[in-house]
C-alpha atoms as a PDB file:
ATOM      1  CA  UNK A   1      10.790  20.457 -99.178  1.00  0.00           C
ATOM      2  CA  UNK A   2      14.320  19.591 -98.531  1.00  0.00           C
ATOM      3  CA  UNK A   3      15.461  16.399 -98.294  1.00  0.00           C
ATOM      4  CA  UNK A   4      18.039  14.639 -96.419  1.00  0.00           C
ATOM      5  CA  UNK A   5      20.764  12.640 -97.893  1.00  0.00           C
ATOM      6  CA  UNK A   6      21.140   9.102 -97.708  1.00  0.00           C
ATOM      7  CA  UNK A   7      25.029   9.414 -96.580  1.00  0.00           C
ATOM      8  CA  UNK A   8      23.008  11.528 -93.418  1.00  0.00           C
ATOM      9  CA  UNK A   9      20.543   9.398 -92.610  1.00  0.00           C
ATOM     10  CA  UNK A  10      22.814   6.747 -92.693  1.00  0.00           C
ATOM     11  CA  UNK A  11      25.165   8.571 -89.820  1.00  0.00           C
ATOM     12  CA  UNK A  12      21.604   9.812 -88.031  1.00  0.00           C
ATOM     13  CA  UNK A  13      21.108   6.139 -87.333  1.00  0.00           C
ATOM     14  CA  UNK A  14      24.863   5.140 -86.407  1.00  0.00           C
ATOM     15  CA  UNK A  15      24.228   8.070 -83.983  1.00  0.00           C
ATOM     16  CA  UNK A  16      21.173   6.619 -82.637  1.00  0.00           C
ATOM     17  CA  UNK A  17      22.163   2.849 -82.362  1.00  0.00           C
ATOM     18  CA  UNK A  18      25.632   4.289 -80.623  1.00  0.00           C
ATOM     19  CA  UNK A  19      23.321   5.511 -77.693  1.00  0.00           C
ATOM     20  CA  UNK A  20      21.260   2.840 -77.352  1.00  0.00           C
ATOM     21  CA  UNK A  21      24.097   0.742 -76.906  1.00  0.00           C
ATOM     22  CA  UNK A  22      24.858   2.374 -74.673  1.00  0.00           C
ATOM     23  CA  UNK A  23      21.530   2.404 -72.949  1.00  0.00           C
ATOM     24  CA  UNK A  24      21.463  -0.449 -73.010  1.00  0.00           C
ATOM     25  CA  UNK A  25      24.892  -1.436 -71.236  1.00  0.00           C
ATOM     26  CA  UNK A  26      22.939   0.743 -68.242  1.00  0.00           C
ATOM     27  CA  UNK A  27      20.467  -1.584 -68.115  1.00  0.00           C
ATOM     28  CA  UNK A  28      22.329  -4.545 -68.341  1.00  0.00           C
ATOM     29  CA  UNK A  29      23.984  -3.409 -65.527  1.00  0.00           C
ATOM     30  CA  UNK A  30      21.444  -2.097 -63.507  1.00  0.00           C
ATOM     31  CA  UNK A  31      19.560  -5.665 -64.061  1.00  0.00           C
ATOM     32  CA  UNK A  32      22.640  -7.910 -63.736  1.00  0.00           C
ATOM     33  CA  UNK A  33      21.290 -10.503 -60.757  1.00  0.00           C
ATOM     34  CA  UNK A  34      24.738 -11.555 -59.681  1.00  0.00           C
ATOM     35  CA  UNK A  35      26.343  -9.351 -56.963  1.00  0.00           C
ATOM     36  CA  UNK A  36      27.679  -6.217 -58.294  1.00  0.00           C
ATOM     37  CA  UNK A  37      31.579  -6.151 -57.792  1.00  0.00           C
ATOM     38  CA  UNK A  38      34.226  -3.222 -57.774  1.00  0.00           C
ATOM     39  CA  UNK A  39      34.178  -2.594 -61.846  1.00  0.00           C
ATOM     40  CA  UNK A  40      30.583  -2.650 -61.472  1.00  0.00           C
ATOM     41  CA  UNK A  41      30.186  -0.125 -58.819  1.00  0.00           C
ATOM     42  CA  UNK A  42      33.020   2.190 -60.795  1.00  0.00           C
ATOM     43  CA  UNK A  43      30.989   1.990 -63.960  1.00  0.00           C
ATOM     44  CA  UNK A  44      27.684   2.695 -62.246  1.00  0.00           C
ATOM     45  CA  UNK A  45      28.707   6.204 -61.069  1.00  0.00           C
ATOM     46  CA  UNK A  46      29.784   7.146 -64.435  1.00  0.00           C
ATOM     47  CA  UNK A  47      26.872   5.599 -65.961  1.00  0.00           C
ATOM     48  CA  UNK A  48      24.025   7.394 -63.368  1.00  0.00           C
ATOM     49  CA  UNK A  49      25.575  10.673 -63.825  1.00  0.00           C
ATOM     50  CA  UNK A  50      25.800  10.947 -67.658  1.00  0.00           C
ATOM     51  CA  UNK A  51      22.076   9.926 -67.437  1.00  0.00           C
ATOM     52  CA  UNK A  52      20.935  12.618 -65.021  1.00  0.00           C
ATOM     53  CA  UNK A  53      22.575  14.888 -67.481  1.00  0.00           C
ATOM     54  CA  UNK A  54      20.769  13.494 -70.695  1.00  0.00           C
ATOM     55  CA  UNK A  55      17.409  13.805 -68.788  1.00  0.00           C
ATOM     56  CA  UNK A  56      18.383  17.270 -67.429  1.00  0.00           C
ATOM     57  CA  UNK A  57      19.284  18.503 -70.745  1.00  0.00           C
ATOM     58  CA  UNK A  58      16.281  17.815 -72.659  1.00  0.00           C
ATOM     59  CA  UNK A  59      14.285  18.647 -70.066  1.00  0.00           C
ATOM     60  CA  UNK A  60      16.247  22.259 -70.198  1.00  0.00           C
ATOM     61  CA  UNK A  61      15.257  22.502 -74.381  1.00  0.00           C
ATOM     62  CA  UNK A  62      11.901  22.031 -73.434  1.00  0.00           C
ATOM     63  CA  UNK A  63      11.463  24.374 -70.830  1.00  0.00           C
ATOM     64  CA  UNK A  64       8.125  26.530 -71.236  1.00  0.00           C
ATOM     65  CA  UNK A  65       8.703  30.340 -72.392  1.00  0.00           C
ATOM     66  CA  UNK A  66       6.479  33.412 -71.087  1.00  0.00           C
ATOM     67  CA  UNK A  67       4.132  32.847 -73.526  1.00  0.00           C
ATOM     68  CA  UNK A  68       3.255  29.283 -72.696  1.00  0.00           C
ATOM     69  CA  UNK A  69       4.638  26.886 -75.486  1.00  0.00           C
ATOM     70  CA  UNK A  70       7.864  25.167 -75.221  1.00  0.00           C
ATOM     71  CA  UNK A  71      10.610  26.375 -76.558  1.00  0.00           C
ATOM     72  CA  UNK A  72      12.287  23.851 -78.547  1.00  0.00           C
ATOM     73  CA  UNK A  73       9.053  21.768 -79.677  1.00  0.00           C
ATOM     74  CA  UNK A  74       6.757  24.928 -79.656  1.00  0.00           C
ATOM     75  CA  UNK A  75       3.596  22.962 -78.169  1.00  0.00           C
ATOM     76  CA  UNK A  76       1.691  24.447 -75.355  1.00  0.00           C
ATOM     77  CA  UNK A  77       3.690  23.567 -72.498  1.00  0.00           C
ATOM     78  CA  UNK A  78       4.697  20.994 -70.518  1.00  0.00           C
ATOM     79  CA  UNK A  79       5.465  19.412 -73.950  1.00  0.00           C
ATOM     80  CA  UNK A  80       4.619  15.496 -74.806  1.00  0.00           C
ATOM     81  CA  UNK A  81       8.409  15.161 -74.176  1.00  0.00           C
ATOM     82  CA  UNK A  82       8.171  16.651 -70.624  1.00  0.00           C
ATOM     83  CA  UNK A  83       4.973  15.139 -69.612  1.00  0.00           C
ATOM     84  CA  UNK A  84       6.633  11.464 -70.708  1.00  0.00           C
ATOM     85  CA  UNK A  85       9.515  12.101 -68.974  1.00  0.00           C
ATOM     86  CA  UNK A  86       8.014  12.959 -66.015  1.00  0.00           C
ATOM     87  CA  UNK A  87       5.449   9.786 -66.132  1.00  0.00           C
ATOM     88  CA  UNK A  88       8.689   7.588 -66.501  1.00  0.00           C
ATOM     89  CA  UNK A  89      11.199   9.118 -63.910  1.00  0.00           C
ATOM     90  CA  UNK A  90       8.056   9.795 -60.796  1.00  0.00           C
ATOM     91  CA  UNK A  91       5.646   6.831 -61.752  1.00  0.00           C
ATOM     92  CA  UNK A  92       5.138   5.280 -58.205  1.00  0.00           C
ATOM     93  CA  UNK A  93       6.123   1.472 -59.346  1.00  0.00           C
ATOM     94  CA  UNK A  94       9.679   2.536 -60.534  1.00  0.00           C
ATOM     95  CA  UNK A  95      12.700   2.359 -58.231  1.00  0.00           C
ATOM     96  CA  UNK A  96      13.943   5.650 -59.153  1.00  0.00           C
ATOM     97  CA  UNK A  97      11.446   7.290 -56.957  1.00  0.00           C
ATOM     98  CA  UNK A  98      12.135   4.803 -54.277  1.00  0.00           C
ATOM     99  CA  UNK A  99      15.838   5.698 -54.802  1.00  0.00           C
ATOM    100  CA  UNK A 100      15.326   9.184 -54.467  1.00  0.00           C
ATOM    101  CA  UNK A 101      12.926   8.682 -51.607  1.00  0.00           C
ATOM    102  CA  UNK A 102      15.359   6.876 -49.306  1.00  0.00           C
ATOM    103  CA  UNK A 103      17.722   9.135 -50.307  1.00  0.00           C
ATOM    104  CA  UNK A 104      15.388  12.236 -48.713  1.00  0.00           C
ATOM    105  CA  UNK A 105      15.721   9.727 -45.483  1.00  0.00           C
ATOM    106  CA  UNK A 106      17.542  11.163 -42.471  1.00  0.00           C
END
């Protein structure tokens, strides 16, 4: 069994709390109730991008192979990680697919 040094875990974790900062910056943004100025708007489409791009990228690891399995997670396919990320980007109650709805609108 190999184990993983503290020193790792320890960067593993800076890693992780790195991105959820900046997660959470998106969402402070996206929820901010005052009126959304120029800075805002400029940050916003570099934000919405670089998340489109996370999303797309895992989904792309954990794309099903000929034989039926994912092929980063190796479960039968669509993976856990694709069937939750579909629930959260196309459940009904989410603005996302109202977004991408109106956005379909002539």
């Amino acid at each position: 069994m190999t184990t993983i040094s503290a020193a790792k875990i320890d960067a593993y974790r800076l890693l992780q709390m790195d991105l959820v900062r900046h997660l959470e910056e998106a969402e402070f943004l996206a929820l901010k109730t005052e009126a959304w100025g120029h800075d805002d708007v400029v940050i916003a489409r570099e934000l919405i991008p670089d998340l489109v791009k996370v999303i797309h990228s895992v989904l792309m690891q954990h794309e099903g192979t000929w034989r039926g399995n994912c092929r980063f997670c190796l479960k039968p396919a669509p993976c856990p990680t694709v069937q939750s990320i579909h629930h959260i980007v196309k459940d009904p109650q989410r603005q996302f697919v109202k977004l991408l709805d109106a956005a379909d609108e002539p």
